[in-house]
Protein backbone atom coordinates (compact mmCIF):
# COMPACT_ATOMS: atom_id res chain seq x y z
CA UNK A 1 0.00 0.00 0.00
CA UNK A 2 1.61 3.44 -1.34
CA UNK A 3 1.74 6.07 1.56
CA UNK A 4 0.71 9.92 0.72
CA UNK A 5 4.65 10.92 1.06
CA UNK A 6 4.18 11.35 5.06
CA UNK A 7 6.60 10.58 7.35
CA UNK A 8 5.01 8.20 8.85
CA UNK A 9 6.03 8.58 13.11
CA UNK A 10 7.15 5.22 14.87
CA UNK A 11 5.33 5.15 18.21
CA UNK A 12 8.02 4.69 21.27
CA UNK A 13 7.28 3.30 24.46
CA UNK A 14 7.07 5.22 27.77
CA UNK A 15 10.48 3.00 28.79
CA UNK A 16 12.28 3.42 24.98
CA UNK A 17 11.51 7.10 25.89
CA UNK A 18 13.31 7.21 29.21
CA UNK A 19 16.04 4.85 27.40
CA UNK A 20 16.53 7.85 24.61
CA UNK A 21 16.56 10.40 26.87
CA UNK A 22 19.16 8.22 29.02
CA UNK A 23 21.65 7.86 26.27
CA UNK A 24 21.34 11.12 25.03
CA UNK A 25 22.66 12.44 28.23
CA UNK A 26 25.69 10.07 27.78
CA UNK A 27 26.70 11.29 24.81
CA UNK A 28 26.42 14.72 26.11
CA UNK A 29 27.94 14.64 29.20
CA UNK A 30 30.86 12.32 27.52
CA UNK A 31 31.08 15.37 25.12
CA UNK A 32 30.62 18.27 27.32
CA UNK A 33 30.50 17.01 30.94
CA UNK A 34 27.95 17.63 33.49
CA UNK A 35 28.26 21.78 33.81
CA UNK A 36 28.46 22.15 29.68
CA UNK A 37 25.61 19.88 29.19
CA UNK A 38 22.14 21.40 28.05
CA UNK A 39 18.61 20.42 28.10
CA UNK A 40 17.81 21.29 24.42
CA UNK A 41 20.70 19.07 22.87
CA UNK A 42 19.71 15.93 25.51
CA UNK A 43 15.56 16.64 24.05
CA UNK A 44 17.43 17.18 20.41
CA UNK A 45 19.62 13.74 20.54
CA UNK A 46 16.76 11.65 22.11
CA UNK A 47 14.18 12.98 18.87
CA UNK A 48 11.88 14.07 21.69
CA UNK A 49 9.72 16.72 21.71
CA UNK A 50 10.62 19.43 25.04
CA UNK A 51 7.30 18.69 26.27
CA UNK A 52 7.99 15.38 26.51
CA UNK A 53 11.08 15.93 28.88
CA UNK A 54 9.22 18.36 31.21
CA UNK A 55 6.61 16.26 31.64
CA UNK A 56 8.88 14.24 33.15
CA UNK A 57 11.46 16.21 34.96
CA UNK A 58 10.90 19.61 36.00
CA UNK A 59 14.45 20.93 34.61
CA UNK A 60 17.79 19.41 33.89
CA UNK A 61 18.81 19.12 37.33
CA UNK A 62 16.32 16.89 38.63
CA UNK A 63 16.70 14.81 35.80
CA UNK A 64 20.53 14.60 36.88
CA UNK A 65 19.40 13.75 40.10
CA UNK A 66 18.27 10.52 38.84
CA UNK A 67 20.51 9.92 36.34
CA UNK A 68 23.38 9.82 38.23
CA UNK A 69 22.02 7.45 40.72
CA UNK A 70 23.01 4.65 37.56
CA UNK A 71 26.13 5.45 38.50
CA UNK A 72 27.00 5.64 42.10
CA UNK A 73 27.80 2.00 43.07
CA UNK A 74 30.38 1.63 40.99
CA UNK A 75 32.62 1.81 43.91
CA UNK A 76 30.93 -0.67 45.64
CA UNK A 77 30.90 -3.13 42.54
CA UNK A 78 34.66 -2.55 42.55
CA UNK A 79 35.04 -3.62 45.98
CA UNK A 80 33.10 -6.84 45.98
CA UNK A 81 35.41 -8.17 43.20
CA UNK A 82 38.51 -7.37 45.22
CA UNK A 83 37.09 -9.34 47.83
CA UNK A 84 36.98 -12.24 46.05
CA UNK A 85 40.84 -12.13 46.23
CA UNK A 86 42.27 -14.24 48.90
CA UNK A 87 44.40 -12.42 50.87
CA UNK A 88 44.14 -8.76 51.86
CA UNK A 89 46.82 -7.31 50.16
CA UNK A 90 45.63 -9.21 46.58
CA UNK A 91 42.70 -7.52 47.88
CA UNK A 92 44.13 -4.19 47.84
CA UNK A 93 45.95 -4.15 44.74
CA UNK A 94 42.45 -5.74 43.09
CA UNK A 95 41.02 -2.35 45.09
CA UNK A 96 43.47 -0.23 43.08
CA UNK A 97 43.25 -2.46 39.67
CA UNK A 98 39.83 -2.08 39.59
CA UNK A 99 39.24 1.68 40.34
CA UNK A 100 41.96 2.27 37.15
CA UNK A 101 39.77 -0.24 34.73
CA UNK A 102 36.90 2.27 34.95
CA UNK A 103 39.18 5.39 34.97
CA UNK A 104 40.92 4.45 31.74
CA UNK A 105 38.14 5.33 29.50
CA UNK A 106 36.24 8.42 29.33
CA UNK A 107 32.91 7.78 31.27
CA UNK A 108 30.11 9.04 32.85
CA UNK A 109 31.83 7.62 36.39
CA UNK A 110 34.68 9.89 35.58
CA UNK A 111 32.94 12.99 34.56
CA UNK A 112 30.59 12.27 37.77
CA UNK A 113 33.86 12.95 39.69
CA UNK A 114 34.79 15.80 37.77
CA UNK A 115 32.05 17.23 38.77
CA UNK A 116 31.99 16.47 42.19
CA UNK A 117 35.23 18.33 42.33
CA UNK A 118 34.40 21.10 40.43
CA UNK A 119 31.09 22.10 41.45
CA UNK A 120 29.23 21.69 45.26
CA UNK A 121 25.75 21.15 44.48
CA UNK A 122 23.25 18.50 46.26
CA UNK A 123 23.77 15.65 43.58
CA UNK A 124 27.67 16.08 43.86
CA UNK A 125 27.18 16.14 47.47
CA UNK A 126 25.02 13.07 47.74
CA UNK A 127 27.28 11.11 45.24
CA UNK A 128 30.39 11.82 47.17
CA UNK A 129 28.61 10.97 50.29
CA UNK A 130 27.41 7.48 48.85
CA UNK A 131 30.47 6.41 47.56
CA UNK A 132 32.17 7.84 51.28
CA UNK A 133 29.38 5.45 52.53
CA UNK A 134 31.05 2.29 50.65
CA UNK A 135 34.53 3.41 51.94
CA UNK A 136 34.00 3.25 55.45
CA UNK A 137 33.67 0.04 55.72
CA UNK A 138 36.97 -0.76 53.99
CA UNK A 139 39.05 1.80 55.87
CA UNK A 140 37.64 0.34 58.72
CA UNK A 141 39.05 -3.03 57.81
CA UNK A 142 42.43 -1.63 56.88
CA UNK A 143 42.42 0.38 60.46
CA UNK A 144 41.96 -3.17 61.89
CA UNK A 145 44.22 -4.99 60.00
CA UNK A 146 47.49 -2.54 60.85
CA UNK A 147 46.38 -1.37 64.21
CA UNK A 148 49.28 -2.37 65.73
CA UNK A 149 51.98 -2.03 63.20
CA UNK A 150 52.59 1.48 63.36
CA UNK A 151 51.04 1.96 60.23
CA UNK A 152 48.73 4.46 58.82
CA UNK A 153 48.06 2.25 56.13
CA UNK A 154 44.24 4.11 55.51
CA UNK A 155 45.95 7.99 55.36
CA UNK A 156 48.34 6.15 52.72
CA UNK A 157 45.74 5.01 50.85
CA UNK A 158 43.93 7.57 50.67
CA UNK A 159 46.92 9.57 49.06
CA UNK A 160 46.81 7.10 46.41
CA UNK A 161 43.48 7.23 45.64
CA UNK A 162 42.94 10.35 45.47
CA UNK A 163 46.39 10.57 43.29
CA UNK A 164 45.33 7.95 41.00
CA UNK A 165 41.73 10.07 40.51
CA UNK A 166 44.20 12.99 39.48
CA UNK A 167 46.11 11.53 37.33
CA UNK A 168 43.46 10.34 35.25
CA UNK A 169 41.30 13.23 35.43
CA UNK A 170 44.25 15.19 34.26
CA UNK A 171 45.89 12.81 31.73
CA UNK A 172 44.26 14.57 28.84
CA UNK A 173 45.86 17.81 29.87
CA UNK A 174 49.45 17.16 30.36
CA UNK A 175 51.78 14.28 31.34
CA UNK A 176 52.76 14.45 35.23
CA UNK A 177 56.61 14.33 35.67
CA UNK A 178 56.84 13.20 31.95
CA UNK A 179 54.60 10.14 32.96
CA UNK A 180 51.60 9.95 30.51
CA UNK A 181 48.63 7.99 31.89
CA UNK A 182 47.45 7.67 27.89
CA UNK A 183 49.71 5.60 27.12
CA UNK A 184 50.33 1.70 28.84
CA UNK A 185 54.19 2.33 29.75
CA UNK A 186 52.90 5.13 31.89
CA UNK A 187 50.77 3.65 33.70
CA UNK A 188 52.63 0.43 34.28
CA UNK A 189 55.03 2.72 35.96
CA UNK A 190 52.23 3.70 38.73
CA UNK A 191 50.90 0.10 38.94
CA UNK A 192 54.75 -0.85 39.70
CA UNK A 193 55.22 1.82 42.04
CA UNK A 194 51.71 1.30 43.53
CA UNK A 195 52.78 -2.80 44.21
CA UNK A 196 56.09 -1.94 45.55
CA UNK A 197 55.06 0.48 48.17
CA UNK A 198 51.67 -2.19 49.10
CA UNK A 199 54.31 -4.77 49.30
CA UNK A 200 56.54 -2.56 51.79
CA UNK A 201 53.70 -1.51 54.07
CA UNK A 202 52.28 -5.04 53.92
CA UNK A 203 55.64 -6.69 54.91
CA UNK A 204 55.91 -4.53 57.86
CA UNK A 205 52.62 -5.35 59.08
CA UNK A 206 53.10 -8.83 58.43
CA UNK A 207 56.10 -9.21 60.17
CA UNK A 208 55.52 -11.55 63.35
CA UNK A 209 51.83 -11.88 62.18
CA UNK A 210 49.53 -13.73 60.03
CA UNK A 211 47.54 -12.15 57.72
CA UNK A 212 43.84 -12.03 58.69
């Protein structure tokens, strides 16, 4: 049956709806990150009318609000494969493998922490807070573990953490002391450095004890 030259509209589900709208605001915040993206390019890329969108969220910021909530266990998904690991410095190093896997890439995660440190607003607050939440209980466990060695093994940590989070968030800027987290050499040279100071801190502990 010939058609009259009409486009002729395909219908979309309430849920393929949400799903457009979803990916649009990947591609945008990938692009742009949180602060540059905009409501008319999210409605554009999803083929959505803006009534549509504000029917459903009141502005872009609540939509954020739930958006981002995709995206704050990844912390926690980290940690339950490290625990698989036998012993608690495979553990560790596992801790530290993982969190570099998902700051490699470009990613909502990472732009999510971009944000957090760029900007204090209640979604950045509650994200930080949630993945604080899923720390605790590690820190907590490391506190245990070298409470009698002398060791500040959580404070350490923490440095390289938050170092690591740096380095990645900056990698696209500049190399750090001529060591370029683009490329694999570079950061082979953190995992390396990373594994020899675990291996020093652990040793101390473990000297006289058995590991828990």
């Amino acid at each position: 049956m010939a058609n009259d030259g009409k486009r002729v509209r395909i219908r979309r589900t309430k849920a393929t709806i949400i799903e457009d709208i979803r990916k649009a605001a990947v591609e945008s915040v990938l692009k742009r990150g949180f602060s540059g993206s905009l409501v008319s390019e999210i409605i554009k890329k999803a083929k959505i009318e803006p009534v549509v969108f504000y029917n459903r969220y009141q502005n872009l910021e609540e939509f954020f609000s739930e958006f981002v909530k995709g995206y704050d266990y990844w912390f926690s998904d980290v940690a339950k494969e490290a625990n698989k690991r036998e012993t608690s410095y495979d553990q560790f190093i596992a801790l530290i493998e993982g969190l570099q896997e998902c700051m490699i890439e470009k990613s909502v995660m990472q732009e999510l922490i971009r944000w957090e440190i760029a900007e204090g607003n209640d979604i950045t607050k509650r994200t930080a807070s949630i993945r604080e939440m899923f720390t605790i209980p590690l820190a907590e466990k490391y506190d245990d573990l070298f409470k009698n060695s002398g060791i500040d093994f959580v404070a350490i940590a923490t440095i390289i953490v938050s170092g690591l989070y740096y380095l990645y968030l900056h990698k696209d800027r500049s190399t750090f002391c001529n060591i370029d987290m683009n490329t694999e050499e570079g950061r082979d040279r953190i995992n390396q450095a990373i594994k020899y100071l675990s291996e020093l801190l652990f040793s101390k502990r473990n000297k006289g004890t058995e590991d828990l």
